[in-house]
Protein backbone atom coordinates (compact mmCIF):
# COMPACT_ATOMS: atom_id res chain seq x y z
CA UNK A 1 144.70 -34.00 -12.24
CA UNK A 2 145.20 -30.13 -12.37
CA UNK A 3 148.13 -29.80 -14.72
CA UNK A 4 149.43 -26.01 -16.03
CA UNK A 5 149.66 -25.21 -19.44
CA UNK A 6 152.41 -23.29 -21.28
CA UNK A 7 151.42 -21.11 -24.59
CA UNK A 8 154.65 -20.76 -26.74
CA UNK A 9 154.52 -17.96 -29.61
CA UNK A 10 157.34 -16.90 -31.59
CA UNK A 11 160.69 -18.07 -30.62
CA UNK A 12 159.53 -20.27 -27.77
CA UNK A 13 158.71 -23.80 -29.48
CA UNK A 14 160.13 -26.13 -26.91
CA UNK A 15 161.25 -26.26 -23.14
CA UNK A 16 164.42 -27.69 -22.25
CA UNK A 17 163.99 -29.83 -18.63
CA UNK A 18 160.36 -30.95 -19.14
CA UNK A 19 160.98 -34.08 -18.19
CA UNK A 20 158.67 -37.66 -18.86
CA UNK A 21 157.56 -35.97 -21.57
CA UNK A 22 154.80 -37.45 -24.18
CA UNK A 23 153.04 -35.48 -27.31
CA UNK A 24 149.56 -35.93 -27.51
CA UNK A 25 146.79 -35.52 -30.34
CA UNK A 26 143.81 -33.98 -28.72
CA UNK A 27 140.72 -33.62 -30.93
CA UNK A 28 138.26 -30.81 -30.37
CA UNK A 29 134.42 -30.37 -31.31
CA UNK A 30 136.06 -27.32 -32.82
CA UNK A 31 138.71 -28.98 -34.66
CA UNK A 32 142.78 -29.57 -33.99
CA UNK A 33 144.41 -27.65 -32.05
CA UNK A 34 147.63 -25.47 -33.53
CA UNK A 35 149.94 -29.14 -32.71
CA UNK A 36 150.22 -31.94 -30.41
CA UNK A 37 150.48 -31.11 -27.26
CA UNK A 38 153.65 -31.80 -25.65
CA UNK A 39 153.00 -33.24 -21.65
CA UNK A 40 155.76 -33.63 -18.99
CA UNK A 41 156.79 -32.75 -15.34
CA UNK A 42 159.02 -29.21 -15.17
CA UNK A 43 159.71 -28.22 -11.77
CA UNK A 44 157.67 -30.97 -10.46
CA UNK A 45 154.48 -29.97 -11.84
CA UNK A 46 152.29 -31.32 -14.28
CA UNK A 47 152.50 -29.41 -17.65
CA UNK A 48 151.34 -29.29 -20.63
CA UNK A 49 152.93 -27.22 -23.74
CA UNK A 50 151.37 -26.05 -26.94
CA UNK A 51 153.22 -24.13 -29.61
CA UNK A 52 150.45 -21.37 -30.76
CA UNK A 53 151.99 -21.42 -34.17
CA UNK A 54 152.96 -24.88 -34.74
CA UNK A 55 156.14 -26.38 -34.12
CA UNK A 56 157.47 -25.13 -36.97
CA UNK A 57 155.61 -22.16 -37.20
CA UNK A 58 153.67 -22.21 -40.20
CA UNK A 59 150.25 -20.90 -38.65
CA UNK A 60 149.74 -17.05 -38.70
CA UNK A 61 148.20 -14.83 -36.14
CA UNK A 62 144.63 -15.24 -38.64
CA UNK A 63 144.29 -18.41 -38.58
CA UNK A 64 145.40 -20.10 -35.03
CA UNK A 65 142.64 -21.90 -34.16
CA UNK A 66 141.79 -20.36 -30.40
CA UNK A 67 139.41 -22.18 -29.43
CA UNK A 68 140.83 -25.92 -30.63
CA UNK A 69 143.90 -24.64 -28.61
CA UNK A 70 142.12 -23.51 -25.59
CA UNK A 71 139.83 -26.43 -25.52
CA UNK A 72 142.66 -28.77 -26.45
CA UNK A 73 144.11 -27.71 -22.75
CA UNK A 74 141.04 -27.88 -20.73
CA UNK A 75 140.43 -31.22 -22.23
CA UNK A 76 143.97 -31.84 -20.78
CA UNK A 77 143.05 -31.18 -17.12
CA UNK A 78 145.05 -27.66 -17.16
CA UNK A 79 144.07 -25.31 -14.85
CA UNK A 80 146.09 -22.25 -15.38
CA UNK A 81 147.86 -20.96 -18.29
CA UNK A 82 150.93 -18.78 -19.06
CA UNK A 83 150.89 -17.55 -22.22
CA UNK A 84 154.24 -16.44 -23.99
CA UNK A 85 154.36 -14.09 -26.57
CA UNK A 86 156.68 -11.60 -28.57
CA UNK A 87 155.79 -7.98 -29.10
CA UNK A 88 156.49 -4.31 -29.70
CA UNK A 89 156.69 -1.73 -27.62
CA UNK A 90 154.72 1.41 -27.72
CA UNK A 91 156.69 3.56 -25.16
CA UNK A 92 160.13 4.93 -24.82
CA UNK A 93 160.09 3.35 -21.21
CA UNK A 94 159.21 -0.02 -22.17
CA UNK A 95 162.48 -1.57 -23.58
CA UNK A 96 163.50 -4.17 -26.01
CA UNK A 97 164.31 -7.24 -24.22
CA UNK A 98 162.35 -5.89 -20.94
CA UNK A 99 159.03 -7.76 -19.75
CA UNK A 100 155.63 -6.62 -19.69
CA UNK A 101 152.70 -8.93 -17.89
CA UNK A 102 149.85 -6.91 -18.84
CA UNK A 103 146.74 -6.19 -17.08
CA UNK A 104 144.26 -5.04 -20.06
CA UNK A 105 143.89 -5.92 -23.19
CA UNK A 106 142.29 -3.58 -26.37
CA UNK A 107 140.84 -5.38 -29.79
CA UNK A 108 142.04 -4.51 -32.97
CA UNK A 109 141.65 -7.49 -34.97
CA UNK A 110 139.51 -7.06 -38.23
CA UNK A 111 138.63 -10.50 -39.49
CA UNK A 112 136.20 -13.54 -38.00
CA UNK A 113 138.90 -14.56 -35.06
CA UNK A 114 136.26 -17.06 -32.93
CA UNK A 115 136.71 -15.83 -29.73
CA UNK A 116 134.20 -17.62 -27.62
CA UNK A 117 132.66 -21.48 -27.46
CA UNK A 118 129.42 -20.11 -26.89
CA UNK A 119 128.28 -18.47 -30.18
CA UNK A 120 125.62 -21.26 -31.43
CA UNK A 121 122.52 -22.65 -29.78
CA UNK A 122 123.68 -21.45 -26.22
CA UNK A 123 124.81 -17.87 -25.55
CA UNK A 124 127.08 -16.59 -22.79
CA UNK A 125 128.43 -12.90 -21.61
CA UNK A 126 131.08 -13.35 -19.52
CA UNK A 127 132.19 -10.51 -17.43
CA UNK A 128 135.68 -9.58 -18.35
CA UNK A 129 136.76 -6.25 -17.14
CA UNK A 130 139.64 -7.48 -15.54
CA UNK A 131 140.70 -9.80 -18.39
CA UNK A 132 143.61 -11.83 -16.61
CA UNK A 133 144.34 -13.58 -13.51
CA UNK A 134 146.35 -11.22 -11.00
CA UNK A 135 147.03 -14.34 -8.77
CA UNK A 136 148.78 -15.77 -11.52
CA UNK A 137 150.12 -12.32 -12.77
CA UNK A 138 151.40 -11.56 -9.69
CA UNK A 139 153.27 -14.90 -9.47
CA UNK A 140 154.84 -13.78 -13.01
CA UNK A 141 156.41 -10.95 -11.80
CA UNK A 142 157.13 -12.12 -8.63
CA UNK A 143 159.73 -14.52 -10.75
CA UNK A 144 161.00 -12.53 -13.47
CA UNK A 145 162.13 -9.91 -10.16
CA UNK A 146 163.48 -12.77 -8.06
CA UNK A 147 165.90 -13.29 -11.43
CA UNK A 148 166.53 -9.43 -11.41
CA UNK A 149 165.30 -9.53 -14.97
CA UNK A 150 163.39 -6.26 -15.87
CA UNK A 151 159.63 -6.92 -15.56
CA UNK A 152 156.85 -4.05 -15.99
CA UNK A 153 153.89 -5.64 -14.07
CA UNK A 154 151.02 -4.53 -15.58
CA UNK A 155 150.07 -2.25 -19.48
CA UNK A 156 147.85 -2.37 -22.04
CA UNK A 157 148.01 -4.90 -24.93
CA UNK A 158 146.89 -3.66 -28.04
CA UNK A 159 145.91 -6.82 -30.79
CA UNK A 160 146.21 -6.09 -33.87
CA UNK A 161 145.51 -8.57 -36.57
CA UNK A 162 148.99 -9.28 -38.37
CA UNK A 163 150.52 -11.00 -39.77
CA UNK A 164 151.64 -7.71 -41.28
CA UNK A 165 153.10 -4.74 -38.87
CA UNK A 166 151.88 -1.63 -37.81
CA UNK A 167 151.44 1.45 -40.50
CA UNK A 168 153.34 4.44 -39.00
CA UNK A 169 149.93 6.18 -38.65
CA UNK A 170 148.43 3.44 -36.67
CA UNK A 171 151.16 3.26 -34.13
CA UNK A 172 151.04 6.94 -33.82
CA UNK A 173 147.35 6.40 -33.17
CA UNK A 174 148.23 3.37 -30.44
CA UNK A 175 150.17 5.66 -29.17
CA UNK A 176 148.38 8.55 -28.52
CA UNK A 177 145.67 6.06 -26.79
CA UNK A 178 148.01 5.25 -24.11
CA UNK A 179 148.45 1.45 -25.16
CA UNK A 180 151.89 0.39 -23.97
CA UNK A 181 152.67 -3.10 -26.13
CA UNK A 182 151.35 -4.24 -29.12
CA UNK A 183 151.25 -7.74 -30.67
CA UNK A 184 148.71 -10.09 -32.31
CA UNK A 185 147.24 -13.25 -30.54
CA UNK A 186 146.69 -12.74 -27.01
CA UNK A 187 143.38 -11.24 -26.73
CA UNK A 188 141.28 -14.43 -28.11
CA UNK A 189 143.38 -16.74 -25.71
CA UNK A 190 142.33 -14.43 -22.94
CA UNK A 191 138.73 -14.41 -23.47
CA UNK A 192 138.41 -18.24 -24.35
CA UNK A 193 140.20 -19.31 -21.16
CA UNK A 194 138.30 -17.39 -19.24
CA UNK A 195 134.80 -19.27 -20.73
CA UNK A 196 136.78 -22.78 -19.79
CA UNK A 197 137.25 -20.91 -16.17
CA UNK A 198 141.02 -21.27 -16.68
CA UNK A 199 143.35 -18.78 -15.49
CA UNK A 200 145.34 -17.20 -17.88
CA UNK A 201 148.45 -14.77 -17.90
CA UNK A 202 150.50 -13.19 -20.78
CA UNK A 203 154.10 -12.76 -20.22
CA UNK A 204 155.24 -10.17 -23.20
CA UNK A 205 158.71 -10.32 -24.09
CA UNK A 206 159.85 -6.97 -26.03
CA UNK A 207 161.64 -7.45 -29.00
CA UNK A 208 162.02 -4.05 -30.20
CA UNK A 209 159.86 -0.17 -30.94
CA UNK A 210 157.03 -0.73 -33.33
CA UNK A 211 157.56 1.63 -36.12
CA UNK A 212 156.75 4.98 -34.12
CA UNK A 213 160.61 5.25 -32.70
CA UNK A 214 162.95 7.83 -34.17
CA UNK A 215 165.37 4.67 -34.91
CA UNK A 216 163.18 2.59 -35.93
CA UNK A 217 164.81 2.26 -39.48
CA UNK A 218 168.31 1.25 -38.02
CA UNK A 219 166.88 -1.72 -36.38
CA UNK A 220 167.64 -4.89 -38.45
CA UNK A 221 166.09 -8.45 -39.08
CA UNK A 222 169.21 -10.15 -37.28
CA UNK A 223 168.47 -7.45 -34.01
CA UNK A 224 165.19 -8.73 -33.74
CA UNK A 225 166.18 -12.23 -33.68
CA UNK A 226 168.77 -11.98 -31.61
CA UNK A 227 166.34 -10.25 -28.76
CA UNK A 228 163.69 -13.09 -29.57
CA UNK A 229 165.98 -15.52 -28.80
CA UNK A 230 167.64 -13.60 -25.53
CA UNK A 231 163.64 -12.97 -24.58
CA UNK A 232 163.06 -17.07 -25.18
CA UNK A 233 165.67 -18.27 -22.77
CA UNK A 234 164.70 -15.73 -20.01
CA UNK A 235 161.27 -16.22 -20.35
CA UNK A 236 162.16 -19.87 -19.97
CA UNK A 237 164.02 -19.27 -16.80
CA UNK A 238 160.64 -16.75 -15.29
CA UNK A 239 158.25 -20.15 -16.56
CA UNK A 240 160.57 -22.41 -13.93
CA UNK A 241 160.22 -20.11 -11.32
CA UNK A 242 157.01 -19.38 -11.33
CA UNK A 243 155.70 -22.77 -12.06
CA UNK A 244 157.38 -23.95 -8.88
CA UNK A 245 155.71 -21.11 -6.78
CA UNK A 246 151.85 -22.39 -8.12
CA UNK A 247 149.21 -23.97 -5.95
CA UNK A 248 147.41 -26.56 -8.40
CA UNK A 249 145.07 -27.43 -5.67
CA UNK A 250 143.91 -23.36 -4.98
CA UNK A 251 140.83 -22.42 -5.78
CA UNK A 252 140.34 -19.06 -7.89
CA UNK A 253 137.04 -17.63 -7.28
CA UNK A 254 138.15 -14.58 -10.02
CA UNK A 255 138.72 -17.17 -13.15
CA UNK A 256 136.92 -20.50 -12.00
CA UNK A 257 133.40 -20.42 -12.31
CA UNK A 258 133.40 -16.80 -14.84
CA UNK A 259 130.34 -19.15 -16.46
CA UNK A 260 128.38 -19.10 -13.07
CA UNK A 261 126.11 -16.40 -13.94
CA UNK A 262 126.73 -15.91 -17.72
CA UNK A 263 124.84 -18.29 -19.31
CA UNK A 264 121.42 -16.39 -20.76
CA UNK A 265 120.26 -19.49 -22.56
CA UNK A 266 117.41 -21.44 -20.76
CA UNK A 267 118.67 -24.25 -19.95
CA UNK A 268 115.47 -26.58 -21.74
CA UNK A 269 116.85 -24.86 -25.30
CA UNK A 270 120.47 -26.09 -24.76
CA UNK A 271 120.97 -29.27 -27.50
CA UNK A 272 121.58 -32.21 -26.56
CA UNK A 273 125.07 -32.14 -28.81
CA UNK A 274 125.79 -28.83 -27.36
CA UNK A 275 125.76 -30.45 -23.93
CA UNK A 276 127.77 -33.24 -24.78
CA UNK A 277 130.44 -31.45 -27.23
CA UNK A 278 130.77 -28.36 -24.09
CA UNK A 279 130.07 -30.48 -21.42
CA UNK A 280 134.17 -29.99 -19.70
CA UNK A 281 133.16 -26.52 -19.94
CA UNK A 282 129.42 -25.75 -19.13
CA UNK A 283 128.05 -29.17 -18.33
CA UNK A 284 128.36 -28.02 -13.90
CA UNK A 285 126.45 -25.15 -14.72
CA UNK A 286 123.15 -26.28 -17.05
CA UNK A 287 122.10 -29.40 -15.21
């Protein structure tokens, strides 16, 4: 079974029309994952949903637990993965309430974030210039501009660690580095999928200016929520259409087998545990 998977972040904790749906506890060698798991059919496809923050949201940006998430969905049989998250913008042209499916991401978390499943007893460099999938990018866009909703399809992602915002002195610095959005959880999800050799996609939905903009000081708590929620229901509407547009059965050579030639480890040094605890994820590749 080759089901999708569905990241939620902030304001996006549940799909309406998932239908047949069932949560699920999944344990991990790396612990639980951020909730259970919610699984259903939307659009006639196999999903499977995971709120990043908990259902309730009590998990900051520090503290998710990537890889339990990310290994959580492999576990699960998913295949691809659109992940769904708020954030600011970083340029005049980028709007609140506009999308942004970026193409690159830049690291500026500060604290031990675990960003890879291959950091004890087996070693792995991944290549990762081109950090997302554009098949699945591309079918992104493709939806949010079949819905005429305003979609800018590619920019820089800048991760900072959170869970408080930007200094004014750091998004003038963003800034003047050409990075276009900024939020706070994306990157690790990127570079943990693409260990599992799972596709993976970020559609960012703008909520407002980071600090930088002249009227920046105007903008209220209740404006921001009221664009998170506006951003939740459209992004809901893109996640329809482009789930129905996906190919479960297609191969991607550019996200599939990113473990092919990665793994430096000889293979007579890999544990026995570390086989069986990894095995979804490198056991095809150190037999």
């Amino acid at each position: 079974m080759s089901r999708i998977g569905i990241i939620g972040g902030s304001g996006l904790y549940k799909i309406e029309g998932i239908g047949k749906v069932k949560r699920v506890s999944v344990n991990t060698p790396f612990g639980r994952p951020s909730d259970k798991v919610i699984l259903g059919k939307l659009e006639d496809k196999e999903v499977a949903f995971l709120p990043r923050h908990g259902l309730h949201h009590a998990i900051c940006p520090s503290k998710i637990n990537y890889r339990a998430n990310i290994f959580a969905l492999k576990k699960l049989g998913v295949s691809r993965i659109i992940s769904v998250s708020a954030c600011g913008s970083l340029k005049e042209q980028l709007k609140p309430l506009d999308f942004v499916v970026p193409d690159q991401f830049v690291d500026r978390t500060n604290y031990a974030r675990e960003m890879s499943f291959l950091t004890d007893g087996i070693v792995a460099h991944i290549e990762f210039s081109k950090p997302v999938c554009p098949s699945l990018s591309s079918k992104i866009c493709n939806a949010a501009d079949s819905l005429k909703l305003t979609v800018h399809n590619k920019g820089t992602y800048l991760n900072m660690e959170g869970p408080a915002f930007s200094t004014l002195a750091e998004s003038n610095l963003y800034r003047s580095w050409s990075m276009d959005i900024i939020g706070m959880t994306n990157l690790a999800e990127a570079r943990l999928a693409r260990e599992a050799g799972i596709c993976y996609a970020t559609l960012a939905a703008i909520t407002d200016y980071d600090c930088w903009h002249p009227e920046h000081d105007s903008v209220t708590l209740d404006m921001i929520i009221s664009n998170l929620n506006r951003n939740s229901e459209n992004a809901k509407r893109i996640l329809c259409k482009a789930i129905s547009s996906i190919n479960c059965n297609e191969e991607c050579p550019h996200c599939f087998s990113a473990l092919r030639y990665a793994i430096v480890t000889d293979k007579k040094a890999i544990s026995r545990k570390i086989r069986k605890n990894l095995d979804i994820i490198i056991g095809k590749y150190v037999q």
